[in-house]
PDB file of N, CA and C in Angstrom:
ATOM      1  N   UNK A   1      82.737 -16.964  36.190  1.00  0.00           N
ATOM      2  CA  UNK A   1      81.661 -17.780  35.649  1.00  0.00           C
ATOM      3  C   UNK A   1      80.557 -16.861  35.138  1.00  0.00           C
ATOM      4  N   UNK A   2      79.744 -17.244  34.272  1.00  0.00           N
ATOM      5  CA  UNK A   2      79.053 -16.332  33.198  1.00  0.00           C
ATOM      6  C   UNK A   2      77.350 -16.338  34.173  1.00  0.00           C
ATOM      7  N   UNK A   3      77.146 -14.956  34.751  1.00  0.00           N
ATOM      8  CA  UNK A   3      76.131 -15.584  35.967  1.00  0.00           C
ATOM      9  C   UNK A   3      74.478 -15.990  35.220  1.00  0.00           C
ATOM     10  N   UNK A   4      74.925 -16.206  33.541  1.00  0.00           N
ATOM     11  CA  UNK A   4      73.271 -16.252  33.025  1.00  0.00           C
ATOM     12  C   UNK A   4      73.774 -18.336  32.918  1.00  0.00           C
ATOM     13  N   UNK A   5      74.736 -18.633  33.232  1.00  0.00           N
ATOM     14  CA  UNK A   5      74.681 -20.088  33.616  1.00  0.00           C
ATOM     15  C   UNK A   5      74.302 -20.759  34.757  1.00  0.00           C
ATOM     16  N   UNK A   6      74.293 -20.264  35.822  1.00  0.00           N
ATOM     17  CA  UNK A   6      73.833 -20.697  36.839  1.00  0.00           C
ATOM     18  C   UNK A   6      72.550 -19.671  37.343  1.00  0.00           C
ATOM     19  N   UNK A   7      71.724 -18.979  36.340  1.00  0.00           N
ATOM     20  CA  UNK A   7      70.107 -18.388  36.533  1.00  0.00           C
ATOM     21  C   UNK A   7      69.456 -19.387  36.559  1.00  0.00           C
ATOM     22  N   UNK A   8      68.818 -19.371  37.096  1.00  0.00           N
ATOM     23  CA  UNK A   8      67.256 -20.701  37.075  1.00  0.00           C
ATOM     24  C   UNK A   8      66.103 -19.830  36.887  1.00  0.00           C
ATOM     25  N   UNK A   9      65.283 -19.830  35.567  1.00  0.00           N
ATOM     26  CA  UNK A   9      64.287 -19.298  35.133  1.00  0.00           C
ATOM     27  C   UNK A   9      63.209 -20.323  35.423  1.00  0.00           C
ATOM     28  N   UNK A  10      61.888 -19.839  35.402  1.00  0.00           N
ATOM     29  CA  UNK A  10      60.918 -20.455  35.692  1.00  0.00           C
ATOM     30  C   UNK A  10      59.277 -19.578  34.729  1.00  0.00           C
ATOM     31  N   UNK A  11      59.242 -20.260  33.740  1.00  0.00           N
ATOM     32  CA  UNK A  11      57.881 -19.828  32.701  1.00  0.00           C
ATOM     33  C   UNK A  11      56.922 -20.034  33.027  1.00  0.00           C
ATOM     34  N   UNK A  12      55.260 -19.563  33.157  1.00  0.00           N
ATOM     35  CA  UNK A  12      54.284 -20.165  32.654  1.00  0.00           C
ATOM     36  C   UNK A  12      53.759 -19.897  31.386  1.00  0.00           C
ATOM     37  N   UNK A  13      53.723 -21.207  30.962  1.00  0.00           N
ATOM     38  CA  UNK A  13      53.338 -21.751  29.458  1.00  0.00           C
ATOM     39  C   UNK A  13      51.502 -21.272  29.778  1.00  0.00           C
ATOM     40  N   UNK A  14      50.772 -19.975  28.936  1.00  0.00           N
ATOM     41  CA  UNK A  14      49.633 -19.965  28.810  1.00  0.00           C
ATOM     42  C   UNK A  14      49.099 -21.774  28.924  1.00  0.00           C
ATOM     43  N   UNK A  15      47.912 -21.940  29.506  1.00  0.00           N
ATOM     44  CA  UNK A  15      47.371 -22.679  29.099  1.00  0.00           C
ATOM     45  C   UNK A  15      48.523 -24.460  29.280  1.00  0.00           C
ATOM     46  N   UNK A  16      49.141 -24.280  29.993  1.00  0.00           N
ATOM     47  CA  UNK A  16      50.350 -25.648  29.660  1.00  0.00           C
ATOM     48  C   UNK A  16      50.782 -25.275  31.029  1.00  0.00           C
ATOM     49  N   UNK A  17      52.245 -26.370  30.927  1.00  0.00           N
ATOM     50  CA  UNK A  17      53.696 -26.518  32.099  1.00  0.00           C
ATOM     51  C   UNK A  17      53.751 -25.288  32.473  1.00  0.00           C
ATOM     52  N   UNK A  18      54.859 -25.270  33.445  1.00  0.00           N
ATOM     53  CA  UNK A  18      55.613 -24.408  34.398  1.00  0.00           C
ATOM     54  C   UNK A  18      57.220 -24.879  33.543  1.00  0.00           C
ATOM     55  N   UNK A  19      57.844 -24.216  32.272  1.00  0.00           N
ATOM     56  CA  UNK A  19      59.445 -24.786  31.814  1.00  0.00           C
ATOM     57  C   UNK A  19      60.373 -23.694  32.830  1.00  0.00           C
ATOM     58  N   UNK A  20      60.956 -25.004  33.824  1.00  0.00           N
ATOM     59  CA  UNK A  20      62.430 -24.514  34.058  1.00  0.00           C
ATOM     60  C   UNK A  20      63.510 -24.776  33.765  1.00  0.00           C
ATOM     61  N   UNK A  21      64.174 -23.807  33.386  1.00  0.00           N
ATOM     62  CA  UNK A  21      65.758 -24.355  32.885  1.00  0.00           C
ATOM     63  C   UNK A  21      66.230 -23.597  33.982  1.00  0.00           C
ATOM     64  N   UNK A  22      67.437 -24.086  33.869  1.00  0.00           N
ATOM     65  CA  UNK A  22      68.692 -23.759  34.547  1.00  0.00           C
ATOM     66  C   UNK A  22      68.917 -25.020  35.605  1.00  0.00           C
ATOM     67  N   UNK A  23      70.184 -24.651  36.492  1.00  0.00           N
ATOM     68  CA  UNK A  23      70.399 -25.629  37.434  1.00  0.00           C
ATOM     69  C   UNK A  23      69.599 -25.792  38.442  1.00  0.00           C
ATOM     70  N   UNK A  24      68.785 -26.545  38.236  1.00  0.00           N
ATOM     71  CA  UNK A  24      67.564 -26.638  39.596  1.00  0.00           C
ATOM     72  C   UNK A  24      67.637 -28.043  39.728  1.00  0.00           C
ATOM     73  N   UNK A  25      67.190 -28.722  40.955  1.00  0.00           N
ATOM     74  CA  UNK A  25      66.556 -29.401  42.010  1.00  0.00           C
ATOM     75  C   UNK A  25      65.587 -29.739  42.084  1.00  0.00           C
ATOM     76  N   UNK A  26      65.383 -30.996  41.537  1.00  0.00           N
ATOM     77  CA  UNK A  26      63.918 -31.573  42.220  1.00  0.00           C
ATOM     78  C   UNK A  26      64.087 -32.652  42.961  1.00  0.00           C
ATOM     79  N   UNK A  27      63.160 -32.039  44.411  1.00  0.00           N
ATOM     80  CA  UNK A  27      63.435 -33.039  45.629  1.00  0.00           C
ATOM     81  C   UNK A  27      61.785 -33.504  45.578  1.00  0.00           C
ATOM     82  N   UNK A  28      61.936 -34.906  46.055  1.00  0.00           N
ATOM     83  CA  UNK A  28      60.468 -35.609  45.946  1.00  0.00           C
ATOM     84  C   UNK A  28      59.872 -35.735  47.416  1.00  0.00           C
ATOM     85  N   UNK A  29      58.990 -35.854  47.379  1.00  0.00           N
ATOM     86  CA  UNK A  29      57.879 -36.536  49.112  1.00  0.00           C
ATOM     87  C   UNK A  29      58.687 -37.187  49.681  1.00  0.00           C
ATOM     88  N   UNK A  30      59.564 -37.991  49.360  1.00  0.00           N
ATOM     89  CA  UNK A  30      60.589 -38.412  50.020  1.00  0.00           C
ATOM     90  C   UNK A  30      61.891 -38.246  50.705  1.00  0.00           C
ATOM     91  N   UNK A  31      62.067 -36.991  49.658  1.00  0.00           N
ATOM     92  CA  UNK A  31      64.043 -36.596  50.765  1.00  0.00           C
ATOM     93  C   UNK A  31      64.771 -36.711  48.878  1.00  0.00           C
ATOM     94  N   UNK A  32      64.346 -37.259  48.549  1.00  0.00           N
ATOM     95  CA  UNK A  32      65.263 -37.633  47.615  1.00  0.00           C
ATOM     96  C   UNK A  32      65.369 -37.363  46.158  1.00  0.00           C
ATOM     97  N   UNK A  33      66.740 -36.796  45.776  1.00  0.00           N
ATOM     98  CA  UNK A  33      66.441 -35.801  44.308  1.00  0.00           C
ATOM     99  C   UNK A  33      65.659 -36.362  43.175  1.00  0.00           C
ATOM    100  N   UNK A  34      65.002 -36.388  42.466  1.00  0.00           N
ATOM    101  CA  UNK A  34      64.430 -36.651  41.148  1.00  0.00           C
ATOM    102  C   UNK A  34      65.523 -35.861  39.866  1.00  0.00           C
ATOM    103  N   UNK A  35      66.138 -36.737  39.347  1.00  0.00           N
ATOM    104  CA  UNK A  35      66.917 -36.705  38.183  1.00  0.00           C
ATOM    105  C   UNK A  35      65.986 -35.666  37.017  1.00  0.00           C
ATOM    106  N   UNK A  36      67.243 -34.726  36.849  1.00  0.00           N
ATOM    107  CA  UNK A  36      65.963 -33.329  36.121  1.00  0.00           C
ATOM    108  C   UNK A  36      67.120 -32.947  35.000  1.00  0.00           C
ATOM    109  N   UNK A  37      66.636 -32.068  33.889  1.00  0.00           N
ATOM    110  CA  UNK A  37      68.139 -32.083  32.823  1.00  0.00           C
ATOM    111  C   UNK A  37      68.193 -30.198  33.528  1.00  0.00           C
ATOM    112  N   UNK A  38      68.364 -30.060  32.165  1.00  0.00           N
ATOM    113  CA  UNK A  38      68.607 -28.627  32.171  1.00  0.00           C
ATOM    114  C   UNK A  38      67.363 -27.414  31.981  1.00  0.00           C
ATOM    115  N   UNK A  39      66.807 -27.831  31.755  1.00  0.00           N
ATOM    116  CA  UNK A  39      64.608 -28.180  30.679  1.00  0.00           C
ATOM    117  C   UNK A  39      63.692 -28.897  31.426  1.00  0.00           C
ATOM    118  N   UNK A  40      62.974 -29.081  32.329  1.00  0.00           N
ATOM    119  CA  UNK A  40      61.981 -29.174  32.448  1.00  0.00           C
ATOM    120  C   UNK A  40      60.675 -28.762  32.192  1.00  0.00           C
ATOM    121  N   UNK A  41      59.584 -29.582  31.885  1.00  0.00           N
ATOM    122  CA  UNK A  41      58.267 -29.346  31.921  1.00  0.00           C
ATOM    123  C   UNK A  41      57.457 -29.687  33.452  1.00  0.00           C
ATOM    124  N   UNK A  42      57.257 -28.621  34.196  1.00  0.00           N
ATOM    125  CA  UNK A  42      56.661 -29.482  35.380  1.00  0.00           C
ATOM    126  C   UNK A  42      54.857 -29.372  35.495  1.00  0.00           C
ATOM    127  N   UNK A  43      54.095 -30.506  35.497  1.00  0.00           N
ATOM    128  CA  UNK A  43      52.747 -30.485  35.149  1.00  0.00           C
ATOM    129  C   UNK A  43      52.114 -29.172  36.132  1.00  0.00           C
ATOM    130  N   UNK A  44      51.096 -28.040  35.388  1.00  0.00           N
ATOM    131  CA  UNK A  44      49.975 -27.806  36.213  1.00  0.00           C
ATOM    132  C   UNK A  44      48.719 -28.093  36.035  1.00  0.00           C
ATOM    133  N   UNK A  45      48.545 -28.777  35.305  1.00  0.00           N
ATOM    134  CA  UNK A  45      46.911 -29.280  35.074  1.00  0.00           C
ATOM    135  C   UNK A  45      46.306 -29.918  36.367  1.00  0.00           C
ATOM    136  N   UNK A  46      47.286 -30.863  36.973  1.00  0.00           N
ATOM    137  CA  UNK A  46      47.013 -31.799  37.627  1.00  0.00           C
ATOM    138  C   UNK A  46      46.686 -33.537  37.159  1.00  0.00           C
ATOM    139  N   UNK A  47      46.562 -33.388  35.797  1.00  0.00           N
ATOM    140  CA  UNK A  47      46.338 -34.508  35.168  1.00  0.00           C
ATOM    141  C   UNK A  47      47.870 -35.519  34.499  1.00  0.00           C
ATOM    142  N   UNK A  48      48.527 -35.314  35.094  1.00  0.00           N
ATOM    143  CA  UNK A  48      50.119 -35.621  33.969  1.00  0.00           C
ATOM    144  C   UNK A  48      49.478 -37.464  34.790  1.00  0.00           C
ATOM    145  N   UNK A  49      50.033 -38.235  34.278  1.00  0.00           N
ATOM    146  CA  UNK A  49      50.573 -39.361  34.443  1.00  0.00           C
ATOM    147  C   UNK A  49      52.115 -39.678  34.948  1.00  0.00           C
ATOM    148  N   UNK A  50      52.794 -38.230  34.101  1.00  0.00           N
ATOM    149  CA  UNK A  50      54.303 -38.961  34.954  1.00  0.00           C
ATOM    150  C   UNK A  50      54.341 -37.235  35.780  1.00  0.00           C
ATOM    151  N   UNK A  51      54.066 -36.893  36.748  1.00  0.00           N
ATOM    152  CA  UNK A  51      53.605 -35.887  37.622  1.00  0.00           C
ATOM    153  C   UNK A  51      55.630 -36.409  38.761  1.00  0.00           C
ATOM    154  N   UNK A  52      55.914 -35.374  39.042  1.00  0.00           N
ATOM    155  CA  UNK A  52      55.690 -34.088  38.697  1.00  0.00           C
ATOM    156  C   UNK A  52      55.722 -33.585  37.318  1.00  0.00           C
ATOM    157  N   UNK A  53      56.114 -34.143  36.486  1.00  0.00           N
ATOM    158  CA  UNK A  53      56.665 -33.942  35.082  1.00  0.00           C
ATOM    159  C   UNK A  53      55.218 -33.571  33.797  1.00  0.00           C
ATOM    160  N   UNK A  54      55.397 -32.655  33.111  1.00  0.00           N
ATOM    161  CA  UNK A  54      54.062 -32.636  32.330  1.00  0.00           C
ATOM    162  C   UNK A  54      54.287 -33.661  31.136  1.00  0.00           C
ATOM    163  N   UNK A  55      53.282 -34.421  30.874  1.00  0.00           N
ATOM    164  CA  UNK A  55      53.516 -35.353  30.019  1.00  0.00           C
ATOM    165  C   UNK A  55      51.944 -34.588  28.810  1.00  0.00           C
ATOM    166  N   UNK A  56      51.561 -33.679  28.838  1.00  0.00           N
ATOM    167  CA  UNK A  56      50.852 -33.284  27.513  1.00  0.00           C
ATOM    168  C   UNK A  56      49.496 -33.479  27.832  1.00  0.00           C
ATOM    169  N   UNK A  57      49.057 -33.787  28.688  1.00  0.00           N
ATOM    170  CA  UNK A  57      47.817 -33.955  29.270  1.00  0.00           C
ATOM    171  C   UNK A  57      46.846 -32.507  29.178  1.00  0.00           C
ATOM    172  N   UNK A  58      47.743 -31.584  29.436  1.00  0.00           N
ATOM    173  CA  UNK A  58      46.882 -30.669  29.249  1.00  0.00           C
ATOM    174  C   UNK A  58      46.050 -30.051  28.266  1.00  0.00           C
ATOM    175  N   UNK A  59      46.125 -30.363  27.120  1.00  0.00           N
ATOM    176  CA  UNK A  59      45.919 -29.947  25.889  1.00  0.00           C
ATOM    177  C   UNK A  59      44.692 -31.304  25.462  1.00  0.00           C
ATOM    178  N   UNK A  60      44.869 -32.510  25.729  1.00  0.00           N
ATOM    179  CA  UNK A  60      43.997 -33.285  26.066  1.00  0.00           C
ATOM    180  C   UNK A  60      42.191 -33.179  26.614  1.00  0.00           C
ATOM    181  N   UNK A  61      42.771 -32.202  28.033  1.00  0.00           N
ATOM    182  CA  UNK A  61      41.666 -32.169  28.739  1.00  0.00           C
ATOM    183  C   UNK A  61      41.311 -31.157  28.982  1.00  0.00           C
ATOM    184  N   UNK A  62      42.014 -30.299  28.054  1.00  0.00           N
ATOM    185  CA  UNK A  62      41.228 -28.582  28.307  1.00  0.00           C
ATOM    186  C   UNK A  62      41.779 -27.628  29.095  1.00  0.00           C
ATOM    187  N   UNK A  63      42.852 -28.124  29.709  1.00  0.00           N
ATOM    188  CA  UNK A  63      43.450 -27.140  31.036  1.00  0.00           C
ATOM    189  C   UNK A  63      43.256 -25.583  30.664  1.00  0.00           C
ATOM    190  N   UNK A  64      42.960 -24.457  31.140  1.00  0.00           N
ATOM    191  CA  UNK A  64      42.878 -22.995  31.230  1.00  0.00           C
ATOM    192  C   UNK A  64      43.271 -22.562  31.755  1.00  0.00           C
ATOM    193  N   UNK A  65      44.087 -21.846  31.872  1.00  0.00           N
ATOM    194  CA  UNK A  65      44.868 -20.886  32.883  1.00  0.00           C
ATOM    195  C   UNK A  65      44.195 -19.980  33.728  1.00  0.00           C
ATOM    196  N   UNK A  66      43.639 -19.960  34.618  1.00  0.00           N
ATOM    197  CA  UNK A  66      42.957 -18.989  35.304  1.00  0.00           C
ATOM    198  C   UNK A  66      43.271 -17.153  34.730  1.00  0.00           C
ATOM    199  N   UNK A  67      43.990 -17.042  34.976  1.00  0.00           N
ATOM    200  CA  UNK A  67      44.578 -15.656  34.361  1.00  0.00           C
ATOM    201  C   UNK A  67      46.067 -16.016  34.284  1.00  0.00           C
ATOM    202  N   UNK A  68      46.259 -14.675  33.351  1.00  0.00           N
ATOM    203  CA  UNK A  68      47.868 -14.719  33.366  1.00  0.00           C
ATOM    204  C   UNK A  68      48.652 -14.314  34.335  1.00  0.00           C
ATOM    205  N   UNK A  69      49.659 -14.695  34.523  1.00  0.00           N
ATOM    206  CA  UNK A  69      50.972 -14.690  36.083  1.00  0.00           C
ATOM    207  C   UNK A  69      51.047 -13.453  35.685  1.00  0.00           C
ATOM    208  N   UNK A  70      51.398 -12.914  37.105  1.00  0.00           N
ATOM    209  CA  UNK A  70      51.588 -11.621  37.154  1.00  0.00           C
ATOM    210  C   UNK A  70      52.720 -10.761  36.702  1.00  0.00           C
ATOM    211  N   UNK A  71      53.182  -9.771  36.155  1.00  0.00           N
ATOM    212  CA  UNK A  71      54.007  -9.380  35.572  1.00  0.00           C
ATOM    213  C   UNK A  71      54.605  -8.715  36.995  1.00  0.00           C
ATOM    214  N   UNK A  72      55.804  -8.552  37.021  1.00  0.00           N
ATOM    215  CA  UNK A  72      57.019  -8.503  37.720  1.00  0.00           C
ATOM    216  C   UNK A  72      57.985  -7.191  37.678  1.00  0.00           C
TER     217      UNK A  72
END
């Protein structure tokens, strides 16, 4: 199996989402998976409406990135 298919990357979007692709998992407050594709946007503003999910809010209300993530 080709091991860049089963990597799970994780971005921060300056200023925006957290996009993960790959095969990942989202488990909710509850126990129970939240249906996710291959692509996610997951909100950090704090403002999404459909949370965990970024629905564009950020760009709306100004979100700033404190600084940039640390390089690795």
């Amino acid at each position: 199996m080709n091991p860049e298919a089963t990597k799970v990357r994780i971005q921060c979007v300056e200023n925006g989402p957290y996009i993960v692709r790959g095969p990942a998992s989202l488990i909710g407050v509850d126990g129970q998976e939240i249906p996710a594709t291959r692509m996610i946007a997951l909100c950090r503003c704090g403002g999404s409406k459909s949370k965990p999910f970024c629905d564009g809010t950020h760009s709306k209300i100004g979100f700033r990135s404190e600084q940039p993530p640390p390089r690795r």
